[in-house]
PDB file of N, CA and C in Angstrom:
ATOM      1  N   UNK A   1       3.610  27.865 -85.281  1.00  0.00           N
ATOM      2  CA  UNK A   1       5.013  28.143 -85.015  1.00  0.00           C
ATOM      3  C   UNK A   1       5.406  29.524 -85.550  1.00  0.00           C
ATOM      4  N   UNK A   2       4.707  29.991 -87.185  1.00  0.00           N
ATOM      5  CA  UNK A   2       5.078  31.214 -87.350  1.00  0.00           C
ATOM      6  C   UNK A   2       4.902  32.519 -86.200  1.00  0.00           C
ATOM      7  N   UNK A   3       3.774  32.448 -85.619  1.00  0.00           N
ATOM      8  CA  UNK A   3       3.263  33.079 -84.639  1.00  0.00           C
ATOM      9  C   UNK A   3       4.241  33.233 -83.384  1.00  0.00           C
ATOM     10  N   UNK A   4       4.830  32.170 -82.808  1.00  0.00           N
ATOM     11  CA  UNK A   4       5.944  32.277 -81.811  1.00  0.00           C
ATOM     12  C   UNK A   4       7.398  33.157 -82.731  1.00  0.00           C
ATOM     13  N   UNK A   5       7.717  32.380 -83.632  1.00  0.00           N
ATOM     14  CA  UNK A   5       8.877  33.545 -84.127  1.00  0.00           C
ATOM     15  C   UNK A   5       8.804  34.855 -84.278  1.00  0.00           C
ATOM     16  N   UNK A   6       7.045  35.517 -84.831  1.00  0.00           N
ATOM     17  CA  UNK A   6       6.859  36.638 -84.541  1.00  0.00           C
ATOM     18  C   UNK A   6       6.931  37.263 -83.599  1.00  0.00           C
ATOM     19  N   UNK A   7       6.568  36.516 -82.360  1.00  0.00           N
ATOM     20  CA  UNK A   7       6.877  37.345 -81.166  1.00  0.00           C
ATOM     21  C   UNK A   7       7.804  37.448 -80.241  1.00  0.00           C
ATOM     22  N   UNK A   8       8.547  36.269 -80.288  1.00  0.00           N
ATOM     23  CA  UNK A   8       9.704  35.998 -80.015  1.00  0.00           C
ATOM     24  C   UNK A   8      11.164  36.873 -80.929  1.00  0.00           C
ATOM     25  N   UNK A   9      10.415  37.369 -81.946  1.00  0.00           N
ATOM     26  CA  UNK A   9      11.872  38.867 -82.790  1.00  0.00           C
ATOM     27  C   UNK A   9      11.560  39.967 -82.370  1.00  0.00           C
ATOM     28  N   UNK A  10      10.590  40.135 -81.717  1.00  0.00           N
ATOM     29  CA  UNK A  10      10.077  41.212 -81.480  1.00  0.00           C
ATOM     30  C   UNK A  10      11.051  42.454 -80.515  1.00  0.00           C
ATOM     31  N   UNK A  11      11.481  41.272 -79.449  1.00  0.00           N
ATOM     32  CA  UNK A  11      12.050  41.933 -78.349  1.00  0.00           C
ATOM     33  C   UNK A  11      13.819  41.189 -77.985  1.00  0.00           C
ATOM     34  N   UNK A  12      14.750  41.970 -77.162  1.00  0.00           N
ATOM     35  CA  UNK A  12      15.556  40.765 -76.671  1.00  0.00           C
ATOM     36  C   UNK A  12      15.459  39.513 -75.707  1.00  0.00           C
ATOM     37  N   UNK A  13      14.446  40.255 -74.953  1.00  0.00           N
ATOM     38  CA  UNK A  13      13.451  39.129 -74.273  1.00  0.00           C
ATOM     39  C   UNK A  13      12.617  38.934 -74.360  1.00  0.00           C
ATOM     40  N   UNK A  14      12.138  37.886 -74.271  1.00  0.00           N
ATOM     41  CA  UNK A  14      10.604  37.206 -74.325  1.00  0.00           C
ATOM     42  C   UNK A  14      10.036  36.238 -73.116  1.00  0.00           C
ATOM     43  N   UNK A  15       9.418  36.269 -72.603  1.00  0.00           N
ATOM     44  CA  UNK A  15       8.702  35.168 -71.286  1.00  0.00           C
ATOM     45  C   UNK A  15       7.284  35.052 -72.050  1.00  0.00           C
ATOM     46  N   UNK A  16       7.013  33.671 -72.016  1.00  0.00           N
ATOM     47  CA  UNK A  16       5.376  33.293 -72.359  1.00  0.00           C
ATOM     48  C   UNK A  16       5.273  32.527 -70.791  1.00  0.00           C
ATOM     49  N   UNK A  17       4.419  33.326 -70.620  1.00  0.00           N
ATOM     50  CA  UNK A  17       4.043  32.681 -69.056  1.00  0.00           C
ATOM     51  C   UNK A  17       2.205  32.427 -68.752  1.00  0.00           C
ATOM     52  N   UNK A  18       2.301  32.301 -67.493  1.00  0.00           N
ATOM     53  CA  UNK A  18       0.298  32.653 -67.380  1.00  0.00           C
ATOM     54  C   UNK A  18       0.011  33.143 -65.991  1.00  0.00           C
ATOM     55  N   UNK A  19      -0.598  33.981 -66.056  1.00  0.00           N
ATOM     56  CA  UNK A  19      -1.179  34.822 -64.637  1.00  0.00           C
ATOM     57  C   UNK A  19      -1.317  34.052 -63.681  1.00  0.00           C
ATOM     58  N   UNK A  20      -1.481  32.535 -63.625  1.00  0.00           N
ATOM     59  CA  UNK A  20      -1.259  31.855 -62.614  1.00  0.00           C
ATOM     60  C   UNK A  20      -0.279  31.203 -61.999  1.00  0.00           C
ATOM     61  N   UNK A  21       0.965  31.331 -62.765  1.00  0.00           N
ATOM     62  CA  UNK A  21       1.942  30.625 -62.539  1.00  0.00           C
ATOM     63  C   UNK A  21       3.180  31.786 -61.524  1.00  0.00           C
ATOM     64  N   UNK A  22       3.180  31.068 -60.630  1.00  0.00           N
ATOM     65  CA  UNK A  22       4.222  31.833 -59.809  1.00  0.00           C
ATOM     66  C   UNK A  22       5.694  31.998 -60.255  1.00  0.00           C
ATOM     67  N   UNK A  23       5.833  30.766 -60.496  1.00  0.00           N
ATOM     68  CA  UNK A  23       7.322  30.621 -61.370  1.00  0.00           C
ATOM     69  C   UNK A  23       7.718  31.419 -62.462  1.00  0.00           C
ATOM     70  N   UNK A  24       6.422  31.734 -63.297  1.00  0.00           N
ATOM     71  CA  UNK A  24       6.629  32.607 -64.532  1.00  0.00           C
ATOM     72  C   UNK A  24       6.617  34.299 -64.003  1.00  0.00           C
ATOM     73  N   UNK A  25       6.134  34.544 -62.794  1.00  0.00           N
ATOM     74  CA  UNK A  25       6.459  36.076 -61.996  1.00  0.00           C
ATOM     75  C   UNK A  25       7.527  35.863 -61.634  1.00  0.00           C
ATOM     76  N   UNK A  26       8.385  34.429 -61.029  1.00  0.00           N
ATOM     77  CA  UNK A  26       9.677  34.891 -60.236  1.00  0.00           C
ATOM     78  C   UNK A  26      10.823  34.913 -61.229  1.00  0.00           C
ATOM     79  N   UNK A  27      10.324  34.618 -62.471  1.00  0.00           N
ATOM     80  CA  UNK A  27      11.296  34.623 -63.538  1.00  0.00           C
ATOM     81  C   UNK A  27      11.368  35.753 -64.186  1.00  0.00           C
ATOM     82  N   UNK A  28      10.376  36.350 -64.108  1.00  0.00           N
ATOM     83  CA  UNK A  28      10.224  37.623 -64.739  1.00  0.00           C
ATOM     84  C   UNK A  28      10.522  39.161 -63.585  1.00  0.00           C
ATOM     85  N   UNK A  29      10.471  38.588 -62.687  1.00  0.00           N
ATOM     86  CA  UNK A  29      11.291  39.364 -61.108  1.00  0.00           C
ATOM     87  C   UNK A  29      12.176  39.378 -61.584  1.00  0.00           C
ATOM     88  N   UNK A  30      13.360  38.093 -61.638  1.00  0.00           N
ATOM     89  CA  UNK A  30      14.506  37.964 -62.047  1.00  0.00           C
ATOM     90  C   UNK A  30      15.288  38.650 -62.724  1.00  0.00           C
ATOM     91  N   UNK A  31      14.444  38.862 -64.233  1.00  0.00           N
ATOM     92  CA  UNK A  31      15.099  39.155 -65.342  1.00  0.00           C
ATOM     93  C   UNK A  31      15.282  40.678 -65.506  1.00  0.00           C
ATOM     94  N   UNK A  32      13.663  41.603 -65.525  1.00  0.00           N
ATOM     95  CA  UNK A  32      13.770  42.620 -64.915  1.00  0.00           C
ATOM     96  C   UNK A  32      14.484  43.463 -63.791  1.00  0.00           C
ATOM     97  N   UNK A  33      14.840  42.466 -62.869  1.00  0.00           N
ATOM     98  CA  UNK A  33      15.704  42.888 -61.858  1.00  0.00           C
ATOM     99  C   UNK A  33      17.299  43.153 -62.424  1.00  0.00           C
ATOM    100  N   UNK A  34      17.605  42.855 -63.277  1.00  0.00           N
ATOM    101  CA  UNK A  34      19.203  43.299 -64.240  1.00  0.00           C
ATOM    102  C   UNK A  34      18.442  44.501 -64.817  1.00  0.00           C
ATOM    103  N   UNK A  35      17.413  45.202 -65.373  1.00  0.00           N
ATOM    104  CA  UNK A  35      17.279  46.143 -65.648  1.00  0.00           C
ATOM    105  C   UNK A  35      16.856  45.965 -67.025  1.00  0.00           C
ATOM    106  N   UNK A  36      16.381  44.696 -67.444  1.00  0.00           N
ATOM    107  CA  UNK A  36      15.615  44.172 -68.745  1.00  0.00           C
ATOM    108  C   UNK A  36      14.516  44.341 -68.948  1.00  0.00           C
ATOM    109  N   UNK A  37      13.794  44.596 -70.126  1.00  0.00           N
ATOM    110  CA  UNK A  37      12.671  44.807 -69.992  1.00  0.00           C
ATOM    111  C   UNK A  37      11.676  43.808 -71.055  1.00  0.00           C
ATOM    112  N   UNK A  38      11.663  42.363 -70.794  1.00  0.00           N
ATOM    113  CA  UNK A  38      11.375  41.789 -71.630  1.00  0.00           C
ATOM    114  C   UNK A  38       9.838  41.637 -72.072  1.00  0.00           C
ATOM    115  N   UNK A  39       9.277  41.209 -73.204  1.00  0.00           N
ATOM    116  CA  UNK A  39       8.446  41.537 -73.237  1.00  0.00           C
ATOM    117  C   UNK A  39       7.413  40.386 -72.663  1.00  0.00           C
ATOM    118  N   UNK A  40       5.947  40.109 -71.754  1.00  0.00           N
ATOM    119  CA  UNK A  40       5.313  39.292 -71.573  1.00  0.00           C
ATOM    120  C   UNK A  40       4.113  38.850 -72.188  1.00  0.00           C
ATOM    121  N   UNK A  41       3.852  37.640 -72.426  1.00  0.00           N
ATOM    122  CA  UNK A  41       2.860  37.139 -73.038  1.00  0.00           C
ATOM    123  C   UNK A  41       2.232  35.777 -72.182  1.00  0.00           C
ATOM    124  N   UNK A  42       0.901  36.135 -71.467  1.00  0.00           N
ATOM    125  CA  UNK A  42       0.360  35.446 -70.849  1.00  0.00           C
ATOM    126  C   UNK A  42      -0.538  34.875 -71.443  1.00  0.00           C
ATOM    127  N   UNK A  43      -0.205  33.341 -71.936  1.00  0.00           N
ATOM    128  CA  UNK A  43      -0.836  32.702 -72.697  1.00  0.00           C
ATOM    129  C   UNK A  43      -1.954  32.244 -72.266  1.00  0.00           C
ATOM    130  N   UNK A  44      -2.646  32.533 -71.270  1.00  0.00           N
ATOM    131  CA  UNK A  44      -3.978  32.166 -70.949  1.00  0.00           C
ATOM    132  C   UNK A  44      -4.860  33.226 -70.967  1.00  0.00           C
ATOM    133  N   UNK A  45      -4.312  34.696 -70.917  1.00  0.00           N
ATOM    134  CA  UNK A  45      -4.885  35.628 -71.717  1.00  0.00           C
ATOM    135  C   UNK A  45      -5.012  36.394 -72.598  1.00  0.00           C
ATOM    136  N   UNK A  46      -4.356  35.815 -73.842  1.00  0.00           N
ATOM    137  CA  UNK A  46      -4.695  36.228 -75.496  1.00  0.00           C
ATOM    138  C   UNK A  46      -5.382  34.928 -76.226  1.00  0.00           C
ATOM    139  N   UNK A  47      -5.979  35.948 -77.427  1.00  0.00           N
ATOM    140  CA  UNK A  47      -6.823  34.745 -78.036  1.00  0.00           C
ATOM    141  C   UNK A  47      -5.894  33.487 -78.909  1.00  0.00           C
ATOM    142  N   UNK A  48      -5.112  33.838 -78.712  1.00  0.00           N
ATOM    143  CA  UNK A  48      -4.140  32.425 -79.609  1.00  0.00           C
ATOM    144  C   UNK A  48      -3.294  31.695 -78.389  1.00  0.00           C
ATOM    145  N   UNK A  49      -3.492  32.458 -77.610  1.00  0.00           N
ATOM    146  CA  UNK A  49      -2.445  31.614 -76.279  1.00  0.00           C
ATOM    147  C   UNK A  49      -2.599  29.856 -76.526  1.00  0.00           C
ATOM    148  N   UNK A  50      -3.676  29.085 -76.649  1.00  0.00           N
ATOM    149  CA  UNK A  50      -3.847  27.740 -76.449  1.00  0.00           C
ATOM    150  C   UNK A  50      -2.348  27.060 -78.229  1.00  0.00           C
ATOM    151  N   UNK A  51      -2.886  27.950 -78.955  1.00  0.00           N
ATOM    152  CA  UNK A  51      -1.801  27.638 -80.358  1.00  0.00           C
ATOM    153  C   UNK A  51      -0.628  28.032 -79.483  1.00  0.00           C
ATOM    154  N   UNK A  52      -0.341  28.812 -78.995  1.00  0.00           N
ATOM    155  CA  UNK A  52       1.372  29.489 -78.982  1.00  0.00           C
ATOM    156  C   UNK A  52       1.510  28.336 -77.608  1.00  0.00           C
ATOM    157  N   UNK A  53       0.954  27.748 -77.066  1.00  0.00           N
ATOM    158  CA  UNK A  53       1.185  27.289 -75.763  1.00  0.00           C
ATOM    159  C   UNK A  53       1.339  25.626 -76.566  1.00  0.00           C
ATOM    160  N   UNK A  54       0.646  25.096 -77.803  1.00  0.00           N
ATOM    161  CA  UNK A  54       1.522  23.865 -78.963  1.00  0.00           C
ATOM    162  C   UNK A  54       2.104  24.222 -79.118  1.00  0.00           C
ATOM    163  N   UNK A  55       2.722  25.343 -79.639  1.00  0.00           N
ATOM    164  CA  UNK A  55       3.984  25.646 -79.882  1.00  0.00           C
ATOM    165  C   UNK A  55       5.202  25.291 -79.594  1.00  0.00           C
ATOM    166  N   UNK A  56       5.332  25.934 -78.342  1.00  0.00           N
ATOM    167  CA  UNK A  56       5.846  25.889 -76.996  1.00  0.00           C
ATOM    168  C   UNK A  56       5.942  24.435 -76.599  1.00  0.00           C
ATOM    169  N   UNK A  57       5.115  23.551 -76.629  1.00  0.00           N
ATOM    170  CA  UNK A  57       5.492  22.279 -76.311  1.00  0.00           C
ATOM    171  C   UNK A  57       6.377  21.588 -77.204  1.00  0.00           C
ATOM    172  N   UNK A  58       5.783  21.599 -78.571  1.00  0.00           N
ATOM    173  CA  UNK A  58       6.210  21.155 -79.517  1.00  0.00           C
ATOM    174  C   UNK A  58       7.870  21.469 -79.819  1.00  0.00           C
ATOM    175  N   UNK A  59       8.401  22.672 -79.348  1.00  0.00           N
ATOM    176  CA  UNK A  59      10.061  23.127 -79.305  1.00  0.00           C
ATOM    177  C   UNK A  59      10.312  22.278 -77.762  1.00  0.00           C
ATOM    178  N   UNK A  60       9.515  21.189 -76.786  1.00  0.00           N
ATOM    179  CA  UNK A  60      10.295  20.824 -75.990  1.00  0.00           C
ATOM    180  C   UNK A  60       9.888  21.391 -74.611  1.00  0.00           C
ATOM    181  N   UNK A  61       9.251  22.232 -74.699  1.00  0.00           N
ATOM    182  CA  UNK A  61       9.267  23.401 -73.106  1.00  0.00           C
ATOM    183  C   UNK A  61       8.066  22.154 -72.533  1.00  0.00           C
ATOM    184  N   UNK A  62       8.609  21.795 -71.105  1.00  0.00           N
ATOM    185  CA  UNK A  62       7.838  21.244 -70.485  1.00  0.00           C
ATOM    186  C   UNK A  62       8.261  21.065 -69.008  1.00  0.00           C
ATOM    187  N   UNK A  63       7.548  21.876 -68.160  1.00  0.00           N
ATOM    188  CA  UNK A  63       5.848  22.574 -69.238  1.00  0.00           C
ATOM    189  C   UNK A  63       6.023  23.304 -69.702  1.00  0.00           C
ATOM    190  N   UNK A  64       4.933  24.142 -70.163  1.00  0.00           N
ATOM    191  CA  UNK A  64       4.557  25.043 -71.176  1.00  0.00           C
ATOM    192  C   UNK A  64       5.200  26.479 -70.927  1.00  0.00           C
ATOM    193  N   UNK A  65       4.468  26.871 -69.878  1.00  0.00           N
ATOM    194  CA  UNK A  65       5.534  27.819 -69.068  1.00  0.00           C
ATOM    195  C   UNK A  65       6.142  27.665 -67.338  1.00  0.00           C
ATOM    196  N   UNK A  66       6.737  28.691 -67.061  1.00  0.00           N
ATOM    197  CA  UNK A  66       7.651  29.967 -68.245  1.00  0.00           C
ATOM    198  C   UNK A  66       8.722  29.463 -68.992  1.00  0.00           C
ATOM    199  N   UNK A  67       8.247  29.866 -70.454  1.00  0.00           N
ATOM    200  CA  UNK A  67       9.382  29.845 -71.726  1.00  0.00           C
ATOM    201  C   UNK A  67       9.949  31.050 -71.801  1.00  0.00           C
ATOM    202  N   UNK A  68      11.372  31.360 -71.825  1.00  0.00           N
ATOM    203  CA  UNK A  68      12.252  31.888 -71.953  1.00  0.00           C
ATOM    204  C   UNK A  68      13.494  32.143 -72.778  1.00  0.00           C
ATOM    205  N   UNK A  69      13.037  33.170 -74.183  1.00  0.00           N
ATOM    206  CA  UNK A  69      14.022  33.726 -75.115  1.00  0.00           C
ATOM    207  C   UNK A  69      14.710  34.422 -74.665  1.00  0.00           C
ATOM    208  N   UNK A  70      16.108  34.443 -75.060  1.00  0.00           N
ATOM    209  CA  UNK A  70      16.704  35.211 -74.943  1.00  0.00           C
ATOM    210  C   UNK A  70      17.732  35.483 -76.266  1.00  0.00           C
ATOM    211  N   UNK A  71      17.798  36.412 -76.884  1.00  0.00           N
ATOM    212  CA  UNK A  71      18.222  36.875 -78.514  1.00  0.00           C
ATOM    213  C   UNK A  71      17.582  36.676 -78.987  1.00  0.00           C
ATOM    214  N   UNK A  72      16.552  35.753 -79.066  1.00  0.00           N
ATOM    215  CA  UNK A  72      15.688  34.740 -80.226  1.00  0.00           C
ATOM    216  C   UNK A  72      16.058  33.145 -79.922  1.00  0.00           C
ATOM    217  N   UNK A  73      16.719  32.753 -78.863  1.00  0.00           N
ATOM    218  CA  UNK A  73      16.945  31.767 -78.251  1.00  0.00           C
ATOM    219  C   UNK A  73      16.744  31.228 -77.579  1.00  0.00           C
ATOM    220  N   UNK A  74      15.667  29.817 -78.129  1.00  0.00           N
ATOM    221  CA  UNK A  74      14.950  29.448 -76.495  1.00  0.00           C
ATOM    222  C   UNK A  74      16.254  28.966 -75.580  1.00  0.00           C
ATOM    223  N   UNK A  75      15.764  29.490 -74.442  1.00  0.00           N
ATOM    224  CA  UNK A  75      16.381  29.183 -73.065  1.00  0.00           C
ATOM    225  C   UNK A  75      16.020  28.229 -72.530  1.00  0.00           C
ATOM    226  N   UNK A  76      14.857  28.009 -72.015  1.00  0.00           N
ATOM    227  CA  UNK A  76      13.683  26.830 -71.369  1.00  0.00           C
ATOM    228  C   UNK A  76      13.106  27.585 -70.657  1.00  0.00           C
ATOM    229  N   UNK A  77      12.995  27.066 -69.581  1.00  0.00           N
ATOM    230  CA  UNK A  77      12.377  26.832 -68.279  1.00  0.00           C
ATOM    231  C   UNK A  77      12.667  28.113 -67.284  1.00  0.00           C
ATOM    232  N   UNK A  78      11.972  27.940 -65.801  1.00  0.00           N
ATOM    233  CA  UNK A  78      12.565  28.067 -64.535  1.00  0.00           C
ATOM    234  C   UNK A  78      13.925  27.150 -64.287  1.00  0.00           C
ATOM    235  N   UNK A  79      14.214  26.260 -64.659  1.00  0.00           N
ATOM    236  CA  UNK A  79      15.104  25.716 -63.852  1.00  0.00           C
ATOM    237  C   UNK A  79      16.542  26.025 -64.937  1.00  0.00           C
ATOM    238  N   UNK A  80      16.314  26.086 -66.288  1.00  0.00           N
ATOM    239  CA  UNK A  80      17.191  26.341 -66.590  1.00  0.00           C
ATOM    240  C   UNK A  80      17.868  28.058 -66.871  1.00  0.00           C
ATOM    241  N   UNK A  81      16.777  29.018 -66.477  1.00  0.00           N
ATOM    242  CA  UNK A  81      17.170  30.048 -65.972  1.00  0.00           C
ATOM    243  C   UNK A  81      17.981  30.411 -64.769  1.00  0.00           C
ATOM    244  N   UNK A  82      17.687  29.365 -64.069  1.00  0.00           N
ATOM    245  CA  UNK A  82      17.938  29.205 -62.860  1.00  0.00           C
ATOM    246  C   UNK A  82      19.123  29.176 -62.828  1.00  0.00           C
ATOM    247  N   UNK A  83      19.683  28.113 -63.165  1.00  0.00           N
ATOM    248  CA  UNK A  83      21.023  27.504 -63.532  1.00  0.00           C
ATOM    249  C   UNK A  83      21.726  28.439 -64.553  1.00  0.00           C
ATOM    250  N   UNK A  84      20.990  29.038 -65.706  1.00  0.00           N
ATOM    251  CA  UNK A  84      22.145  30.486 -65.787  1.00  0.00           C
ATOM    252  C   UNK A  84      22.624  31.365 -64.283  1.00  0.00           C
ATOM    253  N   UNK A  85      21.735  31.648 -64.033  1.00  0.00           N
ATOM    254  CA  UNK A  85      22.054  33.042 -62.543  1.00  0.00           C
ATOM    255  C   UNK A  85      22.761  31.941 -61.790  1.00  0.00           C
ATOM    256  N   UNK A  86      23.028  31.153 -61.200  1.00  0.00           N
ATOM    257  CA  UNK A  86      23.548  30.174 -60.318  1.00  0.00           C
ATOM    258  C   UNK A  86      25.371  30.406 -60.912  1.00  0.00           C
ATOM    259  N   UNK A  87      25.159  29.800 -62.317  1.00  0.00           N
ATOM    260  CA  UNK A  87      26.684  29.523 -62.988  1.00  0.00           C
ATOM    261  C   UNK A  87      27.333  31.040 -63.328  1.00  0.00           C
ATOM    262  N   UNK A  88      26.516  31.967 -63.397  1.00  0.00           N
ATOM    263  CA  UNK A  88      26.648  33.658 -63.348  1.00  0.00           C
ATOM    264  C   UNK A  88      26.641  33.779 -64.539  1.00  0.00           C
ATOM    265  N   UNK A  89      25.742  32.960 -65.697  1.00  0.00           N
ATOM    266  CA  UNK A  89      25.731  33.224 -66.815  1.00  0.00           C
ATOM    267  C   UNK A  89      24.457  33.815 -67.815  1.00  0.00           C
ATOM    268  N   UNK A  90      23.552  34.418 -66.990  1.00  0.00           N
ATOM    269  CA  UNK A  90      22.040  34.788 -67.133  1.00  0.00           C
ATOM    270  C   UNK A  90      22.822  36.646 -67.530  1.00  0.00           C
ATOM    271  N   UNK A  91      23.291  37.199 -67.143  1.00  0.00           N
ATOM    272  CA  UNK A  91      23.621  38.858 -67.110  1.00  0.00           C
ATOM    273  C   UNK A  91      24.694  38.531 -68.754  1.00  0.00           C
ATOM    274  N   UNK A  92      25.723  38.202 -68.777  1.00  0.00           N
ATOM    275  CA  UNK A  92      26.581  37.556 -70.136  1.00  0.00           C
ATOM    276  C   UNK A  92      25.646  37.604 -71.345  1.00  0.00           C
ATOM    277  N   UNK A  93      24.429  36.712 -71.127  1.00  0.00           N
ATOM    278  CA  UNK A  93      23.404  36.100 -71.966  1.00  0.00           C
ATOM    279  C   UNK A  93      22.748  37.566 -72.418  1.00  0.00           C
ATOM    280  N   UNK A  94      22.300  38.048 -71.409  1.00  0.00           N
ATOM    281  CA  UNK A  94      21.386  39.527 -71.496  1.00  0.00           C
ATOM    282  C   UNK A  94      22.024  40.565 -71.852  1.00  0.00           C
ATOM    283  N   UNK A  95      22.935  40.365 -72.133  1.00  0.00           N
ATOM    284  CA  UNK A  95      24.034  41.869 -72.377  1.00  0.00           C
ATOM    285  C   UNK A  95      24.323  41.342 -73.745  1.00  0.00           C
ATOM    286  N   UNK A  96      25.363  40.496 -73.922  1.00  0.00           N
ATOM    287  CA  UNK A  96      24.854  39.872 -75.363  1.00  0.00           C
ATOM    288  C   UNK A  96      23.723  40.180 -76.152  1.00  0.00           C
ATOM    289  N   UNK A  97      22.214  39.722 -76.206  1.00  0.00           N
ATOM    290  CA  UNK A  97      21.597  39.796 -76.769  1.00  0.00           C
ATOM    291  C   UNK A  97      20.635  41.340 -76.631  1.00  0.00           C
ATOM    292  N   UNK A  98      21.920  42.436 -75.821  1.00  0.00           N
ATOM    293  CA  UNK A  98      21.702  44.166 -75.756  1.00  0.00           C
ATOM    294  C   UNK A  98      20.007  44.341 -75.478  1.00  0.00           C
ATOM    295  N   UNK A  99      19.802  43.169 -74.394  1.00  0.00           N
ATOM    296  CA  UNK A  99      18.503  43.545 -72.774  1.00  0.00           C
ATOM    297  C   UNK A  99      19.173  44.478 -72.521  1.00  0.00           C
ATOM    298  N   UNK A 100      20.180  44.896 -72.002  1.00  0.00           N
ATOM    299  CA  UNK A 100      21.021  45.086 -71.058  1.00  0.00           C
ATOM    300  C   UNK A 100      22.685  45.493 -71.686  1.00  0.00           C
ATOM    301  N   UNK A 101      23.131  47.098 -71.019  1.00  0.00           N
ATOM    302  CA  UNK A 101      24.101  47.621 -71.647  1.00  0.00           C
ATOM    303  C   UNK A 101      25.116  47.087 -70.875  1.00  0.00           C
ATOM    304  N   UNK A 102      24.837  47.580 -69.273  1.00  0.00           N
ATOM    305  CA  UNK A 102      26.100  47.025 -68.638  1.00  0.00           C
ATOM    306  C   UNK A 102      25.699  46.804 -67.020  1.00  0.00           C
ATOM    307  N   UNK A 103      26.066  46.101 -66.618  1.00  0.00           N
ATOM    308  CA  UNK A 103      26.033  45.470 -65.253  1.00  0.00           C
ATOM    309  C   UNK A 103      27.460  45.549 -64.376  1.00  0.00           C
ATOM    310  N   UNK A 104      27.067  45.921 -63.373  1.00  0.00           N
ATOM    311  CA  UNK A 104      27.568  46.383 -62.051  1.00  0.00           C
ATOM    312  C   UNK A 104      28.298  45.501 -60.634  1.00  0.00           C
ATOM    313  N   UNK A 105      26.862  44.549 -60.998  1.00  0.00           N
ATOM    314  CA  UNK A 105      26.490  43.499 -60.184  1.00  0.00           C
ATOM    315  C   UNK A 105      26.326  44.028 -58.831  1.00  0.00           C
ATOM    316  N   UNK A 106      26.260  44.943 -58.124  1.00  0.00           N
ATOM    317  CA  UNK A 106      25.726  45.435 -56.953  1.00  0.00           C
ATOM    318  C   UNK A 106      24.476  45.658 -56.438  1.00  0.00           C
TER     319      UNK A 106
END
């Protein structure tokens, strides 16, 4: 768990995802697409990925990925990212936790 908080302060965003997962690219499309630049960690290719991916379960994420910080705050999922941008509350979240200075929305 120490290991996830380390990397998870690191940045205002965080995605732990895996090179195979489509969901964890369209989330990370997403987020980047406001002009964020969060940081990625593909847990199937670093040597601790299988620990940070207990981790990750163990706070609830299921599945595993894509997990999604935002301030230092797990978010969850795809679906509950989802449901930020849906309720228009994903850009609020990211500007808050200064991803992101200011949005346009255009």
């Amino acid at each position: 768990m120490d290991i996830l908080q380390r990397l998870v302060a690191e940045k205002p965003v965080v995605i732990f995802s895996k090179s195979t997962c489509c969901m964890s690219h369209s989330i990370r499309s997403l987020i980047c697409s406001f002009g964020a630049n969060p940081a990625v960690y593909e847990i199937d290719k670093i040597p601790n990925g299988q620990q940070i991916e207990r981790a990750l379960l163990q706070l609830g994420c299921r599945p595993s990925v894509p997990a999604v910080f935002i301030g230092q705050e797990l978010i969850g999922g795809a679906d509950e990212v989802m449901t930020l941008q849906v309720k228009s509350k994903l850009v609020p979240l990211l500007i808050r936790a200064k991803a992101i200075w200011l949005w346009n929305g255009n």
